[in-house]
N, C-alpha and C. Protein backbone atom coordinates (compact mmCIF):
# COMPACT_ATOMS: atom_id res chain seq x y z
N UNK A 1 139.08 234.58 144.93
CA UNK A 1 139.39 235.97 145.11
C UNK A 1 138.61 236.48 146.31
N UNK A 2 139.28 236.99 147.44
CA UNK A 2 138.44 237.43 148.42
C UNK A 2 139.39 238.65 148.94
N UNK A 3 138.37 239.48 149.97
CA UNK A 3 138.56 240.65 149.82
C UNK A 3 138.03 241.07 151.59
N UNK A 4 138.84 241.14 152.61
CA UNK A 4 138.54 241.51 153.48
C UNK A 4 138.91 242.26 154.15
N UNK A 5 137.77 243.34 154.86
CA UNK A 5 137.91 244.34 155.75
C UNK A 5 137.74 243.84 157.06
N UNK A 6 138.39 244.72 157.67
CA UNK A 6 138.33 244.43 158.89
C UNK A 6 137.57 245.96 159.99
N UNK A 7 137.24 246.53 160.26
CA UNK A 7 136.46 247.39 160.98
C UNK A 7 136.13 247.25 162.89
N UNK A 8 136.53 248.72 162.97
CA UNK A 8 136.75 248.83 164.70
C UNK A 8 137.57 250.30 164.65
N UNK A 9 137.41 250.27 165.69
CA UNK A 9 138.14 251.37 166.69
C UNK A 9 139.70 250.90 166.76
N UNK A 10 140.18 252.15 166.74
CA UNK A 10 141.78 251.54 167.09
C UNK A 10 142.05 250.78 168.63
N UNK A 11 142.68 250.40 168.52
CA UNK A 11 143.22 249.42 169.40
C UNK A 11 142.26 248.07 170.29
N UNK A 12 141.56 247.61 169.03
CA UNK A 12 140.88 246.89 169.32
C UNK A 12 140.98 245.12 168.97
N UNK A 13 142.38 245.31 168.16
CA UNK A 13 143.18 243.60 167.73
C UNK A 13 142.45 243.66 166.17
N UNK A 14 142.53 244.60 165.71
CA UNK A 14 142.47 244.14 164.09
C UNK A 14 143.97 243.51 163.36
N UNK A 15 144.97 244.63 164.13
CA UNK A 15 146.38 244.29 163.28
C UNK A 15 146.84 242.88 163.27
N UNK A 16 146.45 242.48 164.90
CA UNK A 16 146.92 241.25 165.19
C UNK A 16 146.24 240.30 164.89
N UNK A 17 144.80 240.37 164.63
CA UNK A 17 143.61 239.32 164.11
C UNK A 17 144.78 239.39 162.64
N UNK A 18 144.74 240.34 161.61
CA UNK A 18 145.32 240.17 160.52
C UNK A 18 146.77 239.36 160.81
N UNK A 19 147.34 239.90 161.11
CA UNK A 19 148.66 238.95 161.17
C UNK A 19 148.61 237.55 161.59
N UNK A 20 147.61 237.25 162.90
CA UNK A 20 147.47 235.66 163.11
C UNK A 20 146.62 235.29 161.51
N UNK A 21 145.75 235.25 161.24
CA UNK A 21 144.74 234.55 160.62
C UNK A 21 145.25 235.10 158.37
N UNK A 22 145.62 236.44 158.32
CA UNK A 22 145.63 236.54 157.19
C UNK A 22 147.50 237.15 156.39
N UNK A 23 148.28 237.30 157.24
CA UNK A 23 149.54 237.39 157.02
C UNK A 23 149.87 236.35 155.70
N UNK A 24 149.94 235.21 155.74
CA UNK A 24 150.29 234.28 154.81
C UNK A 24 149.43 234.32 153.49
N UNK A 25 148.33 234.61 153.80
CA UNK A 25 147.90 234.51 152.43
C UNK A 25 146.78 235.66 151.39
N UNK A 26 147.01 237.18 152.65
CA UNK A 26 146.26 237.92 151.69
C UNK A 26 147.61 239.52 151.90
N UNK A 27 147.34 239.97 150.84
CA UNK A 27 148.29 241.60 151.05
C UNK A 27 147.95 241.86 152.04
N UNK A 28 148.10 242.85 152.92
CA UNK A 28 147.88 243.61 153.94
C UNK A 28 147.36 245.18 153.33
N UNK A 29 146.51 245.91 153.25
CA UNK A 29 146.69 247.27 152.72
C UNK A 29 146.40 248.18 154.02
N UNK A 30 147.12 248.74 154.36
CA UNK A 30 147.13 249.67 155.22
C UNK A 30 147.52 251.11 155.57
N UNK A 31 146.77 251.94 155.67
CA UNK A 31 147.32 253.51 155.92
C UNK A 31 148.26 254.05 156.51
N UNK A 32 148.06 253.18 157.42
CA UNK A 32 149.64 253.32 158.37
C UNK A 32 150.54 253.17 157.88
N UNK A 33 150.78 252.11 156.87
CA UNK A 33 152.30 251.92 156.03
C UNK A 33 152.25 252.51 154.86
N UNK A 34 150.88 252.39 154.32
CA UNK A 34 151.10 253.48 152.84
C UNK A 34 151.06 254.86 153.02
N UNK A 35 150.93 255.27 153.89
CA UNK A 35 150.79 257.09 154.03
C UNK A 35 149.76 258.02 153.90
N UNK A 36 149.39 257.37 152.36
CA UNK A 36 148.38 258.40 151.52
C UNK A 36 147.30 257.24 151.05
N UNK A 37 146.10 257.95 150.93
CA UNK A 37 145.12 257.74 150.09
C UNK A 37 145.27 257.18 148.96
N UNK A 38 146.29 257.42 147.89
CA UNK A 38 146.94 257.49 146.84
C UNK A 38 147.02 256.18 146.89
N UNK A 39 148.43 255.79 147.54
CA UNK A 39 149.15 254.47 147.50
C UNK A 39 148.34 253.32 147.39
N UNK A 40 147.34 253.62 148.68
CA UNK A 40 146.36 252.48 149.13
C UNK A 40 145.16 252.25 147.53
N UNK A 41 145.21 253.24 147.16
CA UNK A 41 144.16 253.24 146.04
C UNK A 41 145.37 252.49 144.86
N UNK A 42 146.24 252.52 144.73
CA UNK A 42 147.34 252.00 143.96
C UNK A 42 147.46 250.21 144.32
N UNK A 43 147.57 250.56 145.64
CA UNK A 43 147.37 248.79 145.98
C UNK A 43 146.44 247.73 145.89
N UNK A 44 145.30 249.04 146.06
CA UNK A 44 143.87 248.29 145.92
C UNK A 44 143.73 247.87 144.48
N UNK A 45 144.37 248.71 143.71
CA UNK A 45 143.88 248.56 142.01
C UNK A 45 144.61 247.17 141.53
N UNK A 46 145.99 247.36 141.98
CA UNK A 46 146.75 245.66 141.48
C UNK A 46 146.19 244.61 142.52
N UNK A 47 145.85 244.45 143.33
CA UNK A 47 144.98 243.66 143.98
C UNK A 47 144.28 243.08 143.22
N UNK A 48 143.29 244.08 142.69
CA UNK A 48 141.97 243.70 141.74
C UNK A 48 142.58 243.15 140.43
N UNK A 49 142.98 244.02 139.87
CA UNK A 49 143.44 243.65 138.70
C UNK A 49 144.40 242.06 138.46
N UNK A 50 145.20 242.08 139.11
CA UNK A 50 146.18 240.74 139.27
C UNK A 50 145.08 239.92 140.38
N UNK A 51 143.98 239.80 140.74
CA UNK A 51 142.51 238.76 141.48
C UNK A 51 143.70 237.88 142.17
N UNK A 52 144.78 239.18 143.23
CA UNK A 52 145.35 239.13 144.83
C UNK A 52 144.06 239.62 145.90
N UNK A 53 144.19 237.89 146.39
CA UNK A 53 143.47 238.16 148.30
C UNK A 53 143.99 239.62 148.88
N UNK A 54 143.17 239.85 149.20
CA UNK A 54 143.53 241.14 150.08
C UNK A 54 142.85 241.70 151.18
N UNK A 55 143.90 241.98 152.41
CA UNK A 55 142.69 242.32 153.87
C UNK A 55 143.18 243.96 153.99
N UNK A 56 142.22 244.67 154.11
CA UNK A 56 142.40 246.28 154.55
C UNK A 56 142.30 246.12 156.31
N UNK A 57 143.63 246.51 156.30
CA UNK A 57 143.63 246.88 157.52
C UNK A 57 143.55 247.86 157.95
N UNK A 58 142.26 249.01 158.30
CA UNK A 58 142.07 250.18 158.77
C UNK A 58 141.02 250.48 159.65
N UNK A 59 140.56 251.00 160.00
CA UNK A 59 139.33 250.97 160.98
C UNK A 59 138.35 251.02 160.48
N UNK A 60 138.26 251.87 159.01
CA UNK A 60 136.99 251.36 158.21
C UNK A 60 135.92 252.06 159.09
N UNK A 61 135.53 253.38 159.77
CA UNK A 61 134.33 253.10 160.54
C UNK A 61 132.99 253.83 160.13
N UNK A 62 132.92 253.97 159.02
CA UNK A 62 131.55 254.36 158.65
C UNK A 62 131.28 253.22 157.06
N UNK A 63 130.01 253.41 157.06
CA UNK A 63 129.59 252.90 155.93
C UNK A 63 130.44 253.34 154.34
N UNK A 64 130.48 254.36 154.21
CA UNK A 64 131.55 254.72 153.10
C UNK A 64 132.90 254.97 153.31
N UNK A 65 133.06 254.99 154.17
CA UNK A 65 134.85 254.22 154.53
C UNK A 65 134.84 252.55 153.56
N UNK A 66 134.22 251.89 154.07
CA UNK A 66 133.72 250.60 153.71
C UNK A 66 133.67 250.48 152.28
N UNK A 67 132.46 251.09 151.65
CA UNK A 67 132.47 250.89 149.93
C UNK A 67 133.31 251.36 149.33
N UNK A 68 134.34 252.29 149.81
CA UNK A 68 135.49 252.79 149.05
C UNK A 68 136.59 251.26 149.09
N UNK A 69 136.08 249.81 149.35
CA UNK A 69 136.54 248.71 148.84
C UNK A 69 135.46 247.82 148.74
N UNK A 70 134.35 247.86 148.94
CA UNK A 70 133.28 246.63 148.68
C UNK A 70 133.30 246.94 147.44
N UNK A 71 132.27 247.99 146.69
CA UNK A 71 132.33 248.29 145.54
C UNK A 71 133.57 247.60 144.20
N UNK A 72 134.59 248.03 144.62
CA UNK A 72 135.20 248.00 143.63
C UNK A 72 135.34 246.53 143.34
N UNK A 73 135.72 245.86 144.79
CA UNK A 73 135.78 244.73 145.12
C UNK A 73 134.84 243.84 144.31
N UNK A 74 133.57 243.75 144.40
CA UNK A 74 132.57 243.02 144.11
C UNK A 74 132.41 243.47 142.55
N UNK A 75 132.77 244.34 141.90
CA UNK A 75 132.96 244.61 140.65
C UNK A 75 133.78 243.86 139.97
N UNK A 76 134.82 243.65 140.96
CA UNK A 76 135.68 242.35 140.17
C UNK A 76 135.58 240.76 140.41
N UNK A 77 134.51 240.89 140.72
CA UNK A 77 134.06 239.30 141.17
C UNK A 77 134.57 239.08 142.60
N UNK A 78 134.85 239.81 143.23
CA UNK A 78 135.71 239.16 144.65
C UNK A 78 134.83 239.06 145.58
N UNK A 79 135.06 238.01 146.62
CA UNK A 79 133.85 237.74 147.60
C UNK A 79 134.53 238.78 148.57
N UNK A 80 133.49 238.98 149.20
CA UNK A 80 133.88 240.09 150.52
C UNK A 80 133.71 239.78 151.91
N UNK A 81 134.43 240.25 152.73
CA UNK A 81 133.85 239.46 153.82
C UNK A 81 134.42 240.45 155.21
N UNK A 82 133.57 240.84 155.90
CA UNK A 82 134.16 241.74 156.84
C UNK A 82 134.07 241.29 158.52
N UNK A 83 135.10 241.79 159.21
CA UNK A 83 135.35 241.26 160.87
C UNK A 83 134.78 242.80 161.12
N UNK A 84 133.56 242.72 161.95
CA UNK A 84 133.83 244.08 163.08
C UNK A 84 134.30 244.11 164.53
N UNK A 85 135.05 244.44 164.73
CA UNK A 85 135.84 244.41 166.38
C UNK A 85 135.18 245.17 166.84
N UNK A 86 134.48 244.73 167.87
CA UNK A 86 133.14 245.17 169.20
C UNK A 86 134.28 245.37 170.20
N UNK A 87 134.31 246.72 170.61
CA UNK A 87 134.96 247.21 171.92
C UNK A 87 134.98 247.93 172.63
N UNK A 88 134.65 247.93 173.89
CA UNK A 88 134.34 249.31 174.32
C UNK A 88 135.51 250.30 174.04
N UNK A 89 134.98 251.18 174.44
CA UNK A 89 136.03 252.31 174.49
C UNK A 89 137.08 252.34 175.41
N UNK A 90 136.74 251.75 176.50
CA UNK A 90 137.65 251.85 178.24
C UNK A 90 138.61 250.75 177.15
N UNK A 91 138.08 249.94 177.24
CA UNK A 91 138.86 248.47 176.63
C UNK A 91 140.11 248.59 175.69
N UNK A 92 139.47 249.54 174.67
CA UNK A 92 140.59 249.97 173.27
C UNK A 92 141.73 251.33 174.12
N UNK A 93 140.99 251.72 174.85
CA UNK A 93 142.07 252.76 175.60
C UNK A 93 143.03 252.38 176.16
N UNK A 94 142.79 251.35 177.03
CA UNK A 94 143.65 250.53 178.23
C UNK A 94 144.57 250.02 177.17
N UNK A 95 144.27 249.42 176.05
CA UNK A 95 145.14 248.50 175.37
C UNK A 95 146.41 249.26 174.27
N UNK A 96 145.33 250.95 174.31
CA UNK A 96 146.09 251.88 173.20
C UNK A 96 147.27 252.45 174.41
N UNK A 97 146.60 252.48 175.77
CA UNK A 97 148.09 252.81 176.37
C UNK A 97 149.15 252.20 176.74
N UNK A 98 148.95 251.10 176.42
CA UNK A 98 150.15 249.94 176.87
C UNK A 98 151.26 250.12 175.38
N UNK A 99 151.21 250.90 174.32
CA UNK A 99 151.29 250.57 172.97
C UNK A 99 152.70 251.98 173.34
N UNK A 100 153.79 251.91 171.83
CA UNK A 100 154.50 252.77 173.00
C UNK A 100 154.78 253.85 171.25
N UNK A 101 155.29 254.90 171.40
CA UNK A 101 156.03 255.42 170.24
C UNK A 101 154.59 255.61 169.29
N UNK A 102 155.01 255.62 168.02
CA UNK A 102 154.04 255.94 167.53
C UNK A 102 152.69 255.09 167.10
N UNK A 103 152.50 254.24 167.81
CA UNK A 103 151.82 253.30 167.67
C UNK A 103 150.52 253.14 168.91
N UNK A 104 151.02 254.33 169.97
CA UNK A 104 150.02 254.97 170.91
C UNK A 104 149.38 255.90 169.73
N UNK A 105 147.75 255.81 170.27
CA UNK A 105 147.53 257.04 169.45
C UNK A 105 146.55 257.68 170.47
N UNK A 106 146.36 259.18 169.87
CA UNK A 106 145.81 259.80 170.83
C UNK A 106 144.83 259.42 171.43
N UNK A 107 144.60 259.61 172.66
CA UNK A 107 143.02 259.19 173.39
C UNK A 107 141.54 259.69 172.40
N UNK A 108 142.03 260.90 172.25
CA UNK A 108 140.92 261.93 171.31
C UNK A 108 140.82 261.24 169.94
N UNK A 109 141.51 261.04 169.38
CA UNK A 109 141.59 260.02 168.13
C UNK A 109 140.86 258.67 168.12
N UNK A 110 141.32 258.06 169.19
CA UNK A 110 140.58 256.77 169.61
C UNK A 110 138.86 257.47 169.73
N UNK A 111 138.47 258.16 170.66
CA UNK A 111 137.12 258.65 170.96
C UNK A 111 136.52 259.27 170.07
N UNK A 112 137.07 259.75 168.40
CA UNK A 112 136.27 260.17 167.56
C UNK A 112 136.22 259.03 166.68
N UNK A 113 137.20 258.07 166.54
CA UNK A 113 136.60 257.43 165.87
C UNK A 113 135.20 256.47 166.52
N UNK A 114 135.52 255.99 167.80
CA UNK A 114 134.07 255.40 168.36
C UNK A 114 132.94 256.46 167.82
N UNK A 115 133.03 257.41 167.88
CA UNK A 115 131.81 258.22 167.83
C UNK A 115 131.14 258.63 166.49
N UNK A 116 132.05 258.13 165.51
CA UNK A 116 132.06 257.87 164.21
C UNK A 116 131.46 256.59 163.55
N UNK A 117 131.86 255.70 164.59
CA UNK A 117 131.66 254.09 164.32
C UNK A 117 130.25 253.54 163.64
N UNK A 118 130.29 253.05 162.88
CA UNK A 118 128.79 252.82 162.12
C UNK A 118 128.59 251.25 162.03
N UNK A 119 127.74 250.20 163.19
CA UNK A 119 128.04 249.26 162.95
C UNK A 119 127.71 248.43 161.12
N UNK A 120 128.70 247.93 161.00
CA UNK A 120 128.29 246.83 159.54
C UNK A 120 127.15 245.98 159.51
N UNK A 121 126.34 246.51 157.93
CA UNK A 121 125.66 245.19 157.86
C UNK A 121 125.52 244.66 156.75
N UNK A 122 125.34 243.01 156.13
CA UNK A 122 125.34 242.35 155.06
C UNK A 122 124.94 243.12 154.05
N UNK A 123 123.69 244.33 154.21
CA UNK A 123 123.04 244.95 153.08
C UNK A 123 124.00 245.96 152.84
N UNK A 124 125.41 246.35 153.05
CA UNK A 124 126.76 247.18 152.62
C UNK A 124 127.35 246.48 151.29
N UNK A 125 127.09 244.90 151.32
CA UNK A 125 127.59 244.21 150.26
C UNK A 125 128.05 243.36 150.46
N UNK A 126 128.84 242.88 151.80
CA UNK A 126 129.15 241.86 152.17
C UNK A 126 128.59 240.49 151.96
N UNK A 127 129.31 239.42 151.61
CA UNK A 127 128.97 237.95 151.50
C UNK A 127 128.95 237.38 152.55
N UNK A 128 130.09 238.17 153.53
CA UNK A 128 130.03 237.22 154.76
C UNK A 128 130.48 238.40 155.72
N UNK A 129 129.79 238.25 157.21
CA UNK A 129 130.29 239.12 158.08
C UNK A 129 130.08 238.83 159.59
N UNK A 130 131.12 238.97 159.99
CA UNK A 130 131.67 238.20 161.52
C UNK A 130 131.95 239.26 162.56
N UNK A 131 131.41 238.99 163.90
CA UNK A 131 131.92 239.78 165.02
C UNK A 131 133.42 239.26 165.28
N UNK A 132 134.33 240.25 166.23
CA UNK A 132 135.40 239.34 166.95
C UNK A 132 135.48 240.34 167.71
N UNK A 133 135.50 238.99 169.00
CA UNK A 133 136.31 239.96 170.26
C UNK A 133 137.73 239.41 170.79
N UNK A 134 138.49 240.07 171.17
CA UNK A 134 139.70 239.62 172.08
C UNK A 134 139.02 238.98 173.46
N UNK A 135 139.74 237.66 173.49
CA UNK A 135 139.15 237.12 174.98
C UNK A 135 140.72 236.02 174.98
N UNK A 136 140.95 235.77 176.08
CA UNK A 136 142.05 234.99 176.88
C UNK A 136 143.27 234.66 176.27
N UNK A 137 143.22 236.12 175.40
CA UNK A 137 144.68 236.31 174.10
C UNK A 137 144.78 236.06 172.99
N UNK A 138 143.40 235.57 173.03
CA UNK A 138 143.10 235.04 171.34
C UNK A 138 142.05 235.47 170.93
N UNK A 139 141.13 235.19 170.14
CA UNK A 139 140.04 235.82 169.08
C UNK A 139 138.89 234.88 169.26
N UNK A 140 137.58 235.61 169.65
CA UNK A 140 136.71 234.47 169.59
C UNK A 140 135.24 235.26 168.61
N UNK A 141 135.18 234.84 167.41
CA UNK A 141 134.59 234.96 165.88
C UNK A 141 133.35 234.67 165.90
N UNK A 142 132.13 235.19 165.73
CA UNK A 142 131.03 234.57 165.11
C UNK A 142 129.97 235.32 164.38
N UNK A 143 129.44 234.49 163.33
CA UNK A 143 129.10 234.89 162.59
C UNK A 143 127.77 236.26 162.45
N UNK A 144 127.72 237.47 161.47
CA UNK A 144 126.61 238.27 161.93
C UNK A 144 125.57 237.55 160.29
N UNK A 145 124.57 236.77 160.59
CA UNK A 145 123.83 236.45 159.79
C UNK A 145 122.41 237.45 158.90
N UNK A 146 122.50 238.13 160.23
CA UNK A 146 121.56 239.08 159.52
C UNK A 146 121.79 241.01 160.27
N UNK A 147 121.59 241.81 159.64
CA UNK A 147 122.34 242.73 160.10
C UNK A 147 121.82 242.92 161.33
N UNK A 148 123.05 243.31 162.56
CA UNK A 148 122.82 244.08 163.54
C UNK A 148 122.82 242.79 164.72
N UNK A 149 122.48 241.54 163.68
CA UNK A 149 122.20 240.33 165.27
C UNK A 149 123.98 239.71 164.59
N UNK A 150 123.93 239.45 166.04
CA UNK A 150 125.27 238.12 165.93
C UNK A 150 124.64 237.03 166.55
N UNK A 151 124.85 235.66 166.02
CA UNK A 151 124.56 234.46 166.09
C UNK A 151 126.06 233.67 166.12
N UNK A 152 126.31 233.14 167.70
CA UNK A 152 126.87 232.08 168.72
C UNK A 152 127.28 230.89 167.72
């Protein structure tokens, strides 16, 4: 049973980290497709309950963004394990304007959540927790062993 968040700024390759790496074998829970608070709390619960893999795909960017699924998570025995996407801001902008319809999102949106951003660390609850950056179209992962350092 595992249970992963993913955390970042918009437009920083969480959707697509999820779809390469966790499409096949965990739910997807996401705000964008569920709408409401509600739903996602609906999805999260049969998740747990039926001990379904599951990756939140949302930006997650403060510490209690976060336990509103570690918690429950680790209550049900599930290992946890979180990606934070390190990006600058120029970086997630450039990439949020190439994006078209509603899937651009505002510049101002993008810049409060950076300014919101709380980096993750193991003492949140996590079992396991990994940097990722976008580099030469693909994802390059490594591990954060102790909070705040990443280790190569």
């Amino acid at each position: 049973m595992e249970c992963v968040i993913l955390i970042g700024i918009q437009a920083s390759g969480k959707s697509t980290f999820c779809q390469e790496r966790f499409a096949a074998t965990h739910i997807r829970i996401n705000l964008d497709m569920l709408k409401t608070r509600r739903r996602e709390a609906c999805f999260l619960k049969t998740c747990l309950e039926t001990r379904q893999r599951f990756v939140v795909d949302n930006t997650n960017p403060t510490v209690a963004d976060r336990a509103r699924y570690i918690e429950p998570a680790k209550a049900a025995g599930f290992r946890v394990i979180g990606y934070y996407f390190r990006s600058t801001l120029d970086e997630a902008l450039s990439r949020n304007a190439q994006r078209e319809g509603k899937a651009c999102i505002p510049a101002a949106g993008v810049r409060a959540t950076q300014e919101r951003l709380q980096e993750p660390g193991l003492d949140e609850g996590f079992d396991e927790l990994f940097e990722v950056a976008a580099a030469g179209g693909g994802f390059v992962v490594n591990p954060i062993r102790d909070a705040g350092t990443i280790h190569p």
